[in-house]
Protein backbone atom coordinates (compact mmCIF):
# COMPACT_ATOMS: atom_id res chain seq x y z
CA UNK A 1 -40.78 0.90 31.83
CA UNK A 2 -41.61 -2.54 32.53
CA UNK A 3 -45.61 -3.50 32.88
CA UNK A 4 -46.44 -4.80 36.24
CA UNK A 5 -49.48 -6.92 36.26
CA UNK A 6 -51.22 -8.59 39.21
CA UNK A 7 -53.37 -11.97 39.37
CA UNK A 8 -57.15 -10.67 38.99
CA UNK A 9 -59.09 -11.03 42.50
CA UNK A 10 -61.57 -13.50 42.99
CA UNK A 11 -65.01 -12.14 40.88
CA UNK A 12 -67.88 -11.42 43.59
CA UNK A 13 -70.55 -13.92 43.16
CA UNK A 14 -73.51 -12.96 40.78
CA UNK A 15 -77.02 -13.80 40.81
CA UNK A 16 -79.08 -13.81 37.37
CA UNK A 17 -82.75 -13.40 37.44
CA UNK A 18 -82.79 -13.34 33.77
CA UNK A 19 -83.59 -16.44 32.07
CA UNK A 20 -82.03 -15.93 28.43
CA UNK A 21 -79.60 -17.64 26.05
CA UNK A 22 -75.94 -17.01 27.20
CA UNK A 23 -73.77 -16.07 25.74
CA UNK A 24 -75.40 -12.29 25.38
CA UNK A 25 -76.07 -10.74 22.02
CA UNK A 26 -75.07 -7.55 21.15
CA UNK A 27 -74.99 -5.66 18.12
CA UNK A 28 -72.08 -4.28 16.98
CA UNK A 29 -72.48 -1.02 18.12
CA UNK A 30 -72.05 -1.84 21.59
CA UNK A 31 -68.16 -3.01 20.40
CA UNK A 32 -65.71 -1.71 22.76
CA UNK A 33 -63.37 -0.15 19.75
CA UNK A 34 -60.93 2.18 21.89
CA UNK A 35 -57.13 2.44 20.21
CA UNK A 36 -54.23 1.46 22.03
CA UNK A 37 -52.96 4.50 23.88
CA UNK A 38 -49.10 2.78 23.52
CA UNK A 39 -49.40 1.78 19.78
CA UNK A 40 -52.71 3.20 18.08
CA UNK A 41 -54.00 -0.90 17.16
CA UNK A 42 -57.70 -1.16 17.95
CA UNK A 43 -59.90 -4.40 16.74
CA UNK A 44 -61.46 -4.55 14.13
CA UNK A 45 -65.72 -3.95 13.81
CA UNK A 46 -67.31 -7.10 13.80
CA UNK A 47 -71.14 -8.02 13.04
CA UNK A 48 -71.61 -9.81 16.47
CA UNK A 49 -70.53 -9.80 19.74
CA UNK A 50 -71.04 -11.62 22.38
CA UNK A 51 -70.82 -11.77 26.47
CA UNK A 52 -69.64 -14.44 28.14
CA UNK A 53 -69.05 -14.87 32.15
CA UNK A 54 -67.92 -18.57 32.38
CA UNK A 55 -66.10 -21.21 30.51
CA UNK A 56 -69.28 -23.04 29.18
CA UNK A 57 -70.31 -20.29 27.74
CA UNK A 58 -67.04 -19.81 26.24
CA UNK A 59 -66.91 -22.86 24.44
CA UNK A 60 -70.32 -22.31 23.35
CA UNK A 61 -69.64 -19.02 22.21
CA UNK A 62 -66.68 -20.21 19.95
CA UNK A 63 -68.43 -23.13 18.77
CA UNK A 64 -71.50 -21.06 17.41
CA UNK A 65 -69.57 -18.07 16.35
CA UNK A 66 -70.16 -16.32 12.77
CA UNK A 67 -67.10 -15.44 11.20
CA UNK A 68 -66.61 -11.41 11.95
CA UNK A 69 -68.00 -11.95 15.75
CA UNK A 70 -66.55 -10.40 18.78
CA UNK A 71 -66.51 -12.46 21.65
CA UNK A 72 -66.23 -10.24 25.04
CA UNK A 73 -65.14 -11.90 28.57
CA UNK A 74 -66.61 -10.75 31.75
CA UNK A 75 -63.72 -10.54 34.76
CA UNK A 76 -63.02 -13.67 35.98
CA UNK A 77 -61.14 -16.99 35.75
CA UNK A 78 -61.64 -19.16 33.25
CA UNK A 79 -60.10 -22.62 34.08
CA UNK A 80 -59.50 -24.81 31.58
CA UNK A 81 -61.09 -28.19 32.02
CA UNK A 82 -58.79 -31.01 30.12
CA UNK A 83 -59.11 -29.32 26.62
CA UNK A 84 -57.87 -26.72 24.67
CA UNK A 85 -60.01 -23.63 23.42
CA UNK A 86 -59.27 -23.68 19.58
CA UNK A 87 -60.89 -21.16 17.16
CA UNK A 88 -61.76 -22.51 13.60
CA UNK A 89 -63.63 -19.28 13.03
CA UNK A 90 -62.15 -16.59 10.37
CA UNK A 91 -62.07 -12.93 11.91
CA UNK A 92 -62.57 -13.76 15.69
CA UNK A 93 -62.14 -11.47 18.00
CA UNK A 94 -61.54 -12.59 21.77
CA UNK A 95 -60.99 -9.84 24.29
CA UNK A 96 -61.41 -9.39 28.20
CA UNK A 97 -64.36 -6.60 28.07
CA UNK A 98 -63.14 -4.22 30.51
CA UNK A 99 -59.82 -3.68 29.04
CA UNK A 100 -56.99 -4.27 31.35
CA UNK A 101 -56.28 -7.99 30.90
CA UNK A 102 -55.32 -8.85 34.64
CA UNK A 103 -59.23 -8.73 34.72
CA UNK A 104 -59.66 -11.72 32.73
CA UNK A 105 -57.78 -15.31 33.36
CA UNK A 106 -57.79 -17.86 31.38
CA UNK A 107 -56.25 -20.45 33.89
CA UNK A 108 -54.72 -24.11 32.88
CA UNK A 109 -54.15 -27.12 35.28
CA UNK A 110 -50.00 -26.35 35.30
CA UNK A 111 -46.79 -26.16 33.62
CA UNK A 112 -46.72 -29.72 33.64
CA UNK A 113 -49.86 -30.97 32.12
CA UNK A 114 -49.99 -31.85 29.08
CA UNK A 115 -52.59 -29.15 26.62
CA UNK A 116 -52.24 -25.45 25.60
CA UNK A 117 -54.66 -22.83 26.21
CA UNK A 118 -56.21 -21.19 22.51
CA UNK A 119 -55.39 -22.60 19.57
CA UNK A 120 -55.93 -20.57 16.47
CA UNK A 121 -56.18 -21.97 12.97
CA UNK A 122 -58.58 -19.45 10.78
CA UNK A 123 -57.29 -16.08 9.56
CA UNK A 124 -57.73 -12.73 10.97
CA UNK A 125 -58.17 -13.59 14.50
CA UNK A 126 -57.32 -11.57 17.48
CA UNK A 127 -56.89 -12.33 21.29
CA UNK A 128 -56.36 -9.26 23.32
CA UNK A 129 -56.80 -7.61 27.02
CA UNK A 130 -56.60 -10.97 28.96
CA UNK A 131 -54.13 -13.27 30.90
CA UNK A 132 -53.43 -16.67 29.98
CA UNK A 133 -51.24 -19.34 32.58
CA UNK A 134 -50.26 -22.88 33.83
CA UNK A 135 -50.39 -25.02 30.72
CA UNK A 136 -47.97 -27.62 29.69
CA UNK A 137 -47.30 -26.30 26.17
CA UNK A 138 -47.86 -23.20 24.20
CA UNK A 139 -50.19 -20.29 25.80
CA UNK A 140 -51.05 -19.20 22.18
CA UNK A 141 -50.47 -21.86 19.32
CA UNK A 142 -50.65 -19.91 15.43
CA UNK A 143 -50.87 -22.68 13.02
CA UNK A 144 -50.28 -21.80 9.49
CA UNK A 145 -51.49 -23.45 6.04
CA UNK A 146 -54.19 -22.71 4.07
CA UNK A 147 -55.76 -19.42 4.69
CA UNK A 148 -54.62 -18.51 7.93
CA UNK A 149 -53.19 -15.00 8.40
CA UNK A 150 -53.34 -11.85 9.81
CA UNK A 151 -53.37 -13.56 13.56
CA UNK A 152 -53.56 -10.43 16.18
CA UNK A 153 -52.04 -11.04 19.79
CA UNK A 154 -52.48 -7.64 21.78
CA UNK A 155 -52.59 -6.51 25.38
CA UNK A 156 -52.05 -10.05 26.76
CA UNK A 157 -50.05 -11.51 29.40
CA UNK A 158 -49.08 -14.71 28.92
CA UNK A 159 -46.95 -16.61 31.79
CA UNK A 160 -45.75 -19.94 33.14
CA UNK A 161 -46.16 -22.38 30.55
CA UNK A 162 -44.26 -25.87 30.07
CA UNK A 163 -43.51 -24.99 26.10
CA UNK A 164 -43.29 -21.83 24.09
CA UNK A 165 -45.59 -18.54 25.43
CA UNK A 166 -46.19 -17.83 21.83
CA UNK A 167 -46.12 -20.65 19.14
CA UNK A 168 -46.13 -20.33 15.60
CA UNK A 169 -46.16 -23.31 13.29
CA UNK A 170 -47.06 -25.09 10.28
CA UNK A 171 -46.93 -28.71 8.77
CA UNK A 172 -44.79 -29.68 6.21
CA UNK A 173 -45.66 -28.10 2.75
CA UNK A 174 -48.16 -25.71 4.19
CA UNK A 175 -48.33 -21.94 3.46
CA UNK A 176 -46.21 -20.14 5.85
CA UNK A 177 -48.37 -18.27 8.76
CA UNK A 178 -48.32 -15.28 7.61
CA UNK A 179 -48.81 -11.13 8.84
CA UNK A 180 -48.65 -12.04 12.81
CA UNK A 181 -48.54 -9.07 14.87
CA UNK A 182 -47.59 -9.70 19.18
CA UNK A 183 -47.89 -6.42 20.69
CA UNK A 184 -48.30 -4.25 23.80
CA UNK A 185 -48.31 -7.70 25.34
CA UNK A 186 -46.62 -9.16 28.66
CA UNK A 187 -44.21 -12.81 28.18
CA UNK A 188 -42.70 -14.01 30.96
CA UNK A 189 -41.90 -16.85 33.68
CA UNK A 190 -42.67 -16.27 37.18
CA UNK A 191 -38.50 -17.80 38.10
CA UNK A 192 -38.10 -19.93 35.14
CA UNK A 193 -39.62 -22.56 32.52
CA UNK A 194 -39.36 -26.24 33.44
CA UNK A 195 -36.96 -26.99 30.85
CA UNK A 196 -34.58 -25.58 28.15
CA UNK A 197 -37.67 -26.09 25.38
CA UNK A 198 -39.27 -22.64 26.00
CA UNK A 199 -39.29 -19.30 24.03
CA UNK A 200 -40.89 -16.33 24.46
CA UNK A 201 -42.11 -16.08 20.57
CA UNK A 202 -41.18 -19.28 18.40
CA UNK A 203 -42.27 -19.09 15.04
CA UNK A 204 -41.65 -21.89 12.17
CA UNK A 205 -42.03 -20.15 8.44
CA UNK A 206 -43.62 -16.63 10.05
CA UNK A 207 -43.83 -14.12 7.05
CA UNK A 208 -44.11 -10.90 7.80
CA UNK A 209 -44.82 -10.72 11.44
CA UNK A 210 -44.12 -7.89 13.41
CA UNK A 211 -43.38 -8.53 17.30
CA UNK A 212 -43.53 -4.65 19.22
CA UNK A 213 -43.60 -3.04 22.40
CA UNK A 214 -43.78 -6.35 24.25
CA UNK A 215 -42.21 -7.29 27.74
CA UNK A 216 -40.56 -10.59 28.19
CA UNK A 217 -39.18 -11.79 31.49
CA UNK A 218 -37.04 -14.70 32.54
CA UNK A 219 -37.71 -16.46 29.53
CA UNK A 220 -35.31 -18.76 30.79
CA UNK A 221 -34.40 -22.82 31.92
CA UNK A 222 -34.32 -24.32 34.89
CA UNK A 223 -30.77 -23.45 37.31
CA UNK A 224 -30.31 -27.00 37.46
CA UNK A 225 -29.62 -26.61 33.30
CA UNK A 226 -27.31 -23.64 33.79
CA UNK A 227 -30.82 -21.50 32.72
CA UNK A 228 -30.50 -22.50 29.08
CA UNK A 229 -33.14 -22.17 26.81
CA UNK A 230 -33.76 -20.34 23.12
CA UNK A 231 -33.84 -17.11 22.14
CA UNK A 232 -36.63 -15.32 24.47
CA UNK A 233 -37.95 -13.99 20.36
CA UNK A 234 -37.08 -16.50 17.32
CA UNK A 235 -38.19 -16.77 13.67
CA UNK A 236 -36.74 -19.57 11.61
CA UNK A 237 -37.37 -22.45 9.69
CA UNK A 238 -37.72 -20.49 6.53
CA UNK A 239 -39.34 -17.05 7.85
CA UNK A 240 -38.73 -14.26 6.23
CA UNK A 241 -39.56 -10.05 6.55
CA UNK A 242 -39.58 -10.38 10.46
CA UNK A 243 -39.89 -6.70 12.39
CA UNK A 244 -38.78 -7.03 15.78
CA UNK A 245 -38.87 -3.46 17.56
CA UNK A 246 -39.37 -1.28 20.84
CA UNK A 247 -39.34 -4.40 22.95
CA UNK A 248 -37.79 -4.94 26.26
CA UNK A 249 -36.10 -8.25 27.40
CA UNK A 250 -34.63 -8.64 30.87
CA UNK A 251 -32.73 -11.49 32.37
CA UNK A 252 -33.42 -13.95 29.19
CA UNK A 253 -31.25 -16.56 28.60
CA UNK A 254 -30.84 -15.34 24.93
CA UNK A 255 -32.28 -12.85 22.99
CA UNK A 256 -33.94 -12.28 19.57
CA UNK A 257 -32.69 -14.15 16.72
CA UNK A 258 -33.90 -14.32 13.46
CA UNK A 259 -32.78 -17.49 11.74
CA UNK A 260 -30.88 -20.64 13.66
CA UNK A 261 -29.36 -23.11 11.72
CA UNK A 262 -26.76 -22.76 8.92
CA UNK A 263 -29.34 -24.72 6.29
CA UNK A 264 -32.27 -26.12 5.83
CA UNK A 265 -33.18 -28.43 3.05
CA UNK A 266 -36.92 -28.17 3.64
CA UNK A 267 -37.18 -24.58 3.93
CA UNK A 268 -37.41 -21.91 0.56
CA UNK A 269 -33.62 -21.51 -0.81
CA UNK A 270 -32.38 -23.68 2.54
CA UNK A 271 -32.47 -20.64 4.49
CA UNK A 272 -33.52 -20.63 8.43
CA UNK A 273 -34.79 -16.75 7.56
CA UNK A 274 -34.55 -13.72 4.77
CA UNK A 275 -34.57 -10.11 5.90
CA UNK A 276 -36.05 -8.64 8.62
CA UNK A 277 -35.43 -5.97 11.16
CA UNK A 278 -34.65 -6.03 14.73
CA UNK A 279 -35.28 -2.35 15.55
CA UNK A 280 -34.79 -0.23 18.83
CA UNK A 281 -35.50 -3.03 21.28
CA UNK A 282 -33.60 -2.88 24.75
CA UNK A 283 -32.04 -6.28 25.82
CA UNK A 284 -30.80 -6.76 29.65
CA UNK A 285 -29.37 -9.33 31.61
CA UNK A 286 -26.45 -8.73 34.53
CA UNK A 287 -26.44 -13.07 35.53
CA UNK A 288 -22.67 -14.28 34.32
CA UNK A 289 -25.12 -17.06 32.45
CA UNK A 290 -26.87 -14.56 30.08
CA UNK A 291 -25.89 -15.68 26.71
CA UNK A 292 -26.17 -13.99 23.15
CA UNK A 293 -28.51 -11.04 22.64
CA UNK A 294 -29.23 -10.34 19.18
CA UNK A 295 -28.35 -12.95 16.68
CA UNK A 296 -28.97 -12.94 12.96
CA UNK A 297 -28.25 -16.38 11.95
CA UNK A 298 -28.07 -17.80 7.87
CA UNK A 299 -30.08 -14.85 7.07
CA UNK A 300 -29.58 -12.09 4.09
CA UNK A 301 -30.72 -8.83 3.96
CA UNK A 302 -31.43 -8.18 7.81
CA UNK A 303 -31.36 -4.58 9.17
CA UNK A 304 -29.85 -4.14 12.83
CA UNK A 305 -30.45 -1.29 14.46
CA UNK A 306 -30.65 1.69 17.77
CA UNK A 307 -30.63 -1.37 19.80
CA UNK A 308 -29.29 -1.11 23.65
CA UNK A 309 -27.62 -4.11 25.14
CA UNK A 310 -26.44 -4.43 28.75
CA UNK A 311 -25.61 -8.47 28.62
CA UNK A 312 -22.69 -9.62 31.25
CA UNK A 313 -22.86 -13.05 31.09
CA UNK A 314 -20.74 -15.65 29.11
CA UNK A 315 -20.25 -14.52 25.53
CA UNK A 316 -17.92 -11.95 24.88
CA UNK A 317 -20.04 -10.09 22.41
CA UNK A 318 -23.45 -8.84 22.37
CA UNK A 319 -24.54 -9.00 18.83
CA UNK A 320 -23.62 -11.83 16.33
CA UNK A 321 -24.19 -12.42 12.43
CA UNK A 322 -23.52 -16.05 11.96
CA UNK A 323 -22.91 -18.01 9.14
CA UNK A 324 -21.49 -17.96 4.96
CA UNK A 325 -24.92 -16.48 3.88
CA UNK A 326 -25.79 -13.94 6.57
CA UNK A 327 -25.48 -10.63 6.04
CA UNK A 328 -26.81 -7.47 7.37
CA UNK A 329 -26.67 -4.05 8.22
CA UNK A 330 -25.48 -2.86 11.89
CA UNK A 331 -26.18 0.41 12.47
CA UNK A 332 -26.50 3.25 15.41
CA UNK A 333 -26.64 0.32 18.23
CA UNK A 334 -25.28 0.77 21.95
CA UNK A 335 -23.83 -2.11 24.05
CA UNK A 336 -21.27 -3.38 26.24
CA UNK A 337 -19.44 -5.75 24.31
CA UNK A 338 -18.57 -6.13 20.53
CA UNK A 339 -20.62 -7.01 17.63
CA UNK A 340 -18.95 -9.85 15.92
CA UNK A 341 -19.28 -11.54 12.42
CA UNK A 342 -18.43 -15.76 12.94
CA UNK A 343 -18.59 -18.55 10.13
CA UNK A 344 -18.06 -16.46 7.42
CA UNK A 345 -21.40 -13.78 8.15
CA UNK A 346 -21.01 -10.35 6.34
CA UNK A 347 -22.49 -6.96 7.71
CA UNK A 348 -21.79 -3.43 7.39
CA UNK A 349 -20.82 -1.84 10.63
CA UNK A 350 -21.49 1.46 11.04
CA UNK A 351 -22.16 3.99 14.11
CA UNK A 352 -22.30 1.42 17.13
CA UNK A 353 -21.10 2.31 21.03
CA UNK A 354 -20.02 -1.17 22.07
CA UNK A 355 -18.24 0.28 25.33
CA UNK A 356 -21.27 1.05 27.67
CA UNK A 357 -20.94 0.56 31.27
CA UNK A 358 -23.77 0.19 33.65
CA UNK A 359 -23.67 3.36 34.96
CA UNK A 360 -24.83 5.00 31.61
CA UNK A 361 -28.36 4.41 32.32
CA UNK A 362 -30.96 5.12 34.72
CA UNK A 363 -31.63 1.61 36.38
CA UNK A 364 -29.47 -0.78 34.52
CA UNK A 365 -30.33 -3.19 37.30
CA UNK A 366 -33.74 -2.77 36.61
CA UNK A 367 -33.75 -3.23 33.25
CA UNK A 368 -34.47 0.55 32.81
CA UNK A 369 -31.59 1.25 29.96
CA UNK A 370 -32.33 4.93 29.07
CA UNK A 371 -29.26 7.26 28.80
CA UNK A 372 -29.07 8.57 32.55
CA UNK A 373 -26.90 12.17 31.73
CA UNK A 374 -25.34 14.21 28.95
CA UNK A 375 -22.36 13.68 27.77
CA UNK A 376 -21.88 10.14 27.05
CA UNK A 377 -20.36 8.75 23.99
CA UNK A 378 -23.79 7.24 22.72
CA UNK A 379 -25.25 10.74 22.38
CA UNK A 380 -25.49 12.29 18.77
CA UNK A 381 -23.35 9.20 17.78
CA UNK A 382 -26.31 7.75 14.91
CA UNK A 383 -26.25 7.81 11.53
CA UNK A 384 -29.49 8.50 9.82
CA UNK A 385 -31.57 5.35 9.33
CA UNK A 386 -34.63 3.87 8.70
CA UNK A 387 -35.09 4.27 12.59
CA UNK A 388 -34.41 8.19 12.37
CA UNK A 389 -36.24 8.90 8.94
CA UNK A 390 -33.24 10.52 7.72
CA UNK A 391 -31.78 14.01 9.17
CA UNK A 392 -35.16 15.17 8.31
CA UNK A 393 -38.56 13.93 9.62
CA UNK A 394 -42.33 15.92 9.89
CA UNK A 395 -42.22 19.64 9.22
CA UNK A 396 -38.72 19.45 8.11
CA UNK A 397 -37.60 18.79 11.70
CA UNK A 398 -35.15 16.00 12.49
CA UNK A 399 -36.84 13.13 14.44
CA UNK A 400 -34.31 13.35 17.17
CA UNK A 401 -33.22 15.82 19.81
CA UNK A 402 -29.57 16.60 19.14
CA UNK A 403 -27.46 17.15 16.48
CA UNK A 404 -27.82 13.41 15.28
CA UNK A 405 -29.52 10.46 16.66
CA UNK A 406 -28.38 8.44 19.78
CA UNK A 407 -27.02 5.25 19.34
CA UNK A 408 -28.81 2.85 21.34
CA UNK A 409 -32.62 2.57 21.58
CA UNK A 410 -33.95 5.55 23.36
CA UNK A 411 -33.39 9.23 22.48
CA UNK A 412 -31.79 10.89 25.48
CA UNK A 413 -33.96 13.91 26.18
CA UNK A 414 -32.08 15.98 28.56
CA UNK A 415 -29.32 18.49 28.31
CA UNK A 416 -26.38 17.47 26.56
C-alpha cells in the first residue's frame, strides 16, 4: 500500500561537447504527456519546454520562462544554494523528466536553516515527479491573492522540513488560493519534525482543493514534546469545499481536519471552514500518543465518509465534530473507537462500525487496513452514498461487491 521511495544515486558524471544555450529547447511535441496510471492526471501541453541538468540552469530556466512552458529536470540533485526557487510564471510546469521522482532531488541545506524550496505565486502551475528535502520551512509554499489558482502538486515526495511539507497561504484581504490539487504524492518525516509547527498539508483560505491518494508519514513532533504537532492534513482560516479522499496516514500525531478554531473574525461569516468532504481515506497510528483522527471543526455542511481508523492512542474517540456551528454528515465509516459530537457540533450518524479490533485487517501494524476475512461486522454494513453512487453504479451494477457497501474505506473483495 504504502510508496517506498529511495534517495536517487549519485548521477554519473557527463561530458558535453556541445556548445549551445542551456537550458535545451524543445518543442512541445517532445512533452512527456503520459497519465497517471493511479489517478488518470497528466500535465497539461505547453508551448515550450525545456531541459535542464543543474541548478544554474534551473534558475535560468525559471527566470526566462514564457508562461505555458514546461520545464523538464535531468536525474540528479539539485542543491539549493541560500535561496529559494520561486515561480512568478502563469502555467509552469516543473517535472523530473524521467518520471519516477526519486530520480530528481531538489536538496536544501537542513531542517534547520532558515528558506523553503519552490515558491509558487502565478496560477496554473504544476510541480510533479521529483523529491524535495532539508529546508527549514515549507517544501512547497502556495500563496494565494490575485490570480493565483489551479496550483498542481503530483507525484512528489516531499520530506524533512523544519515547517509545513505543503503550505498554503495568503495575506490579509487577498483572494483565497483557490482549486489546489496534492496528489499521488509522498509527505513524510524521516522520525519526526523538529518541532510541534509542522503539517503535512496546511492551507489558510484553500477553496476548493482536493488532497488524494497521498502518503503521509510521521508527520509528527519531536518525543521530547510528547510528538505533538497539527493535523498531518488541515484547511482553515476560512476554506471552504475541501475534498480529502483515498489517502493513507500512518503514525501522525493527528489527522485531517477541516476547520480549527471555534471563530474567526477575519475570515468569511467567522468560520475556520464550510463544507467539504473527507472521503475513504485510511488513518493509522498504534503509539498510546496518537491523538484525534478526523476532526471537522466550526464547519457546516461537511460530508464524512467510508473512512477506516485504527488510532490507540489518547483520545477516546476517533472522529470528532466540534463546535455550536459544525455540522455534518457521518456515514458508512469503520473504526475503533466512537465518533463523538463536543461543544454543541451536530451530525447525522448513520452506518458506522466503531468496534474494530486490529485483527480485522491485513497488516494493521503496517498501516495496511484492508478487511483481512469474511464475516466481519464492517462487511455489507454501508448505506448508499456519494462514495457508493447509490445501490446502482455503471451498467446498472452496484459499485460494490456485496449486498451493500463496506463500511470503512476499502471494499473487501473476498468471500463473504
Amino acid at each position: 500500500m504504502a510508496d517506498s521511495d529511495s534517495m536517487p544515486e549519485k548521477p554519473m558524471p557527463v561530458v558535453i561537447f556541445l556548445l549551445a544555450w542551456l537550458p535545451l529547447m524543445c518543442p512541445a511535441s517532445a512533452q512527456q504527456v503520459e497519465r497517471c496510471p493511479k489517478c488518470d492526471w497528466r500535465p497539461s501541453r505547453t508551448t515550450i519546454t525545456m531541459t535542464v541538468r543543474t541548478m544554474s540552469e534551473l534558475r535560468q530556466a525559471v527566470g526566462q520562462a514564457k508562461p505555458g512552458t514546461t520545464i523538464l529536470l535531468e536525474d540528479g540533485t539539485y542543491r539549493l544554494d541560500g535561496t529559494r526557487l520561486e515561480i512568478s510564471v502563469p502555467g509552469l510546469v516543473l517535472r523530473g523528466r524521467r518520471g519516477p521522482r526519486a530520480r530528481v532531488h531538489i536538496l536544501g541545506p537542513g531542517m534547520h536553516q532558515s528558506m523553503e524550496a519552490i515558491y509558487i505565486n502565478a496560477p496554473n502551475v504544476t510541480v510533479a515527479d521529483l523529491t524535495i528535502s532539508q529546508v527549514g520551512f515549507h517544501g512547497v509554499h502556495v500563496r494565494g491573492g490575485e490570480g493565483t489558482s489551479g496550483v498542481v502538486i503530483h507525484h512528489v515526495r516531499i520530506l524533512d522540513t523544519g515547517q509545513q511539507l505543503i503550505k498554503g497561504s495568503t495575506a490579509p484581504g487577498d483572494r483565497p488560493c483557490r482549486n489546489g490539487l496534492v496528489a499521488c504524492s509522498v509527505l513524510e518525516y524521516s522520525d519526526h519534525a523538529p518541532s510541534d509547527y509542522t503539517n503535512g498539508v496546511d492551507v489558510h483560505n484553500g477553496e476548493g482543493w482536493v488532497v488524494r491518494d497521498n502518503v503521509l508519514r510521521r508527520i509528527r513532533g519531536p518525543r521530547s514534546q510528547g510528538w505533538r504537532a497539527g493535523p498531518a492534513i488541515l484547511f482553515w482560516n476560512g476554506s471552504r469545499d475541501t475534498v480529502v479522499e483515498r489517502n493513507l496516514l500512518v503514525d501522525c500525531y493527528r489527522g485531517i481536519a477541516l476547520g480549527l478554531l471555534q471563530a474567526r473574525g477575519d475570515a468569511p461569516g467567522g468560520l475556520d471552514h464550510r463544507g467539504g468532504i473527507i472521503r475513504r481515506n485510511a488513518v493509522c497510528n498504534l503509539n498510546p500518543w496518537a491523538d484525534e483522527a478526523i476532526e471537522v471543526n466550526a464547519s457546516p455542511d461537511a460530508l464524512v465518509e467510508h473512512n477506516t481508523v485504527l488510532v490507540e492512542g489518547r483520545a477516546p474517540w476517533s472522529i470528532g465534530i466540534r463546535f455550536p456551528t459544525a455540522s455534518a454528515r457521518v456515514y458508512n465509516n469503520l473504526s475503533n473507537r466512537t465518533i463523538v459530537l463536543r461543544d454543541g457540533a451536530k451530525a447525522e450518524l448513520t452506518a458506522n462500525v466503531v468496534d474494530a479490533r486490529r485483527d480485522w485487517f491485513v497488516d494493521a501494524g503496517r498501516g495496511d487496513l484492508r478487511l483481512a476475512r469474511g464475516g466481519l461486522p464492517a462487511i455489507d454494513a454501508g448505506i448508499p452514498s456519494s462514495a457508493t453512487g447509490g445501490m446502482e453504479g455503471k451498467g446498472g451494477k452496484p459499485p460494490f461487491s456485496g449486498k451493500a457497501a463496506d463500511a470503512g474505506a476499502y471494499e473487501f473483495q473476498g468471500a463473504r
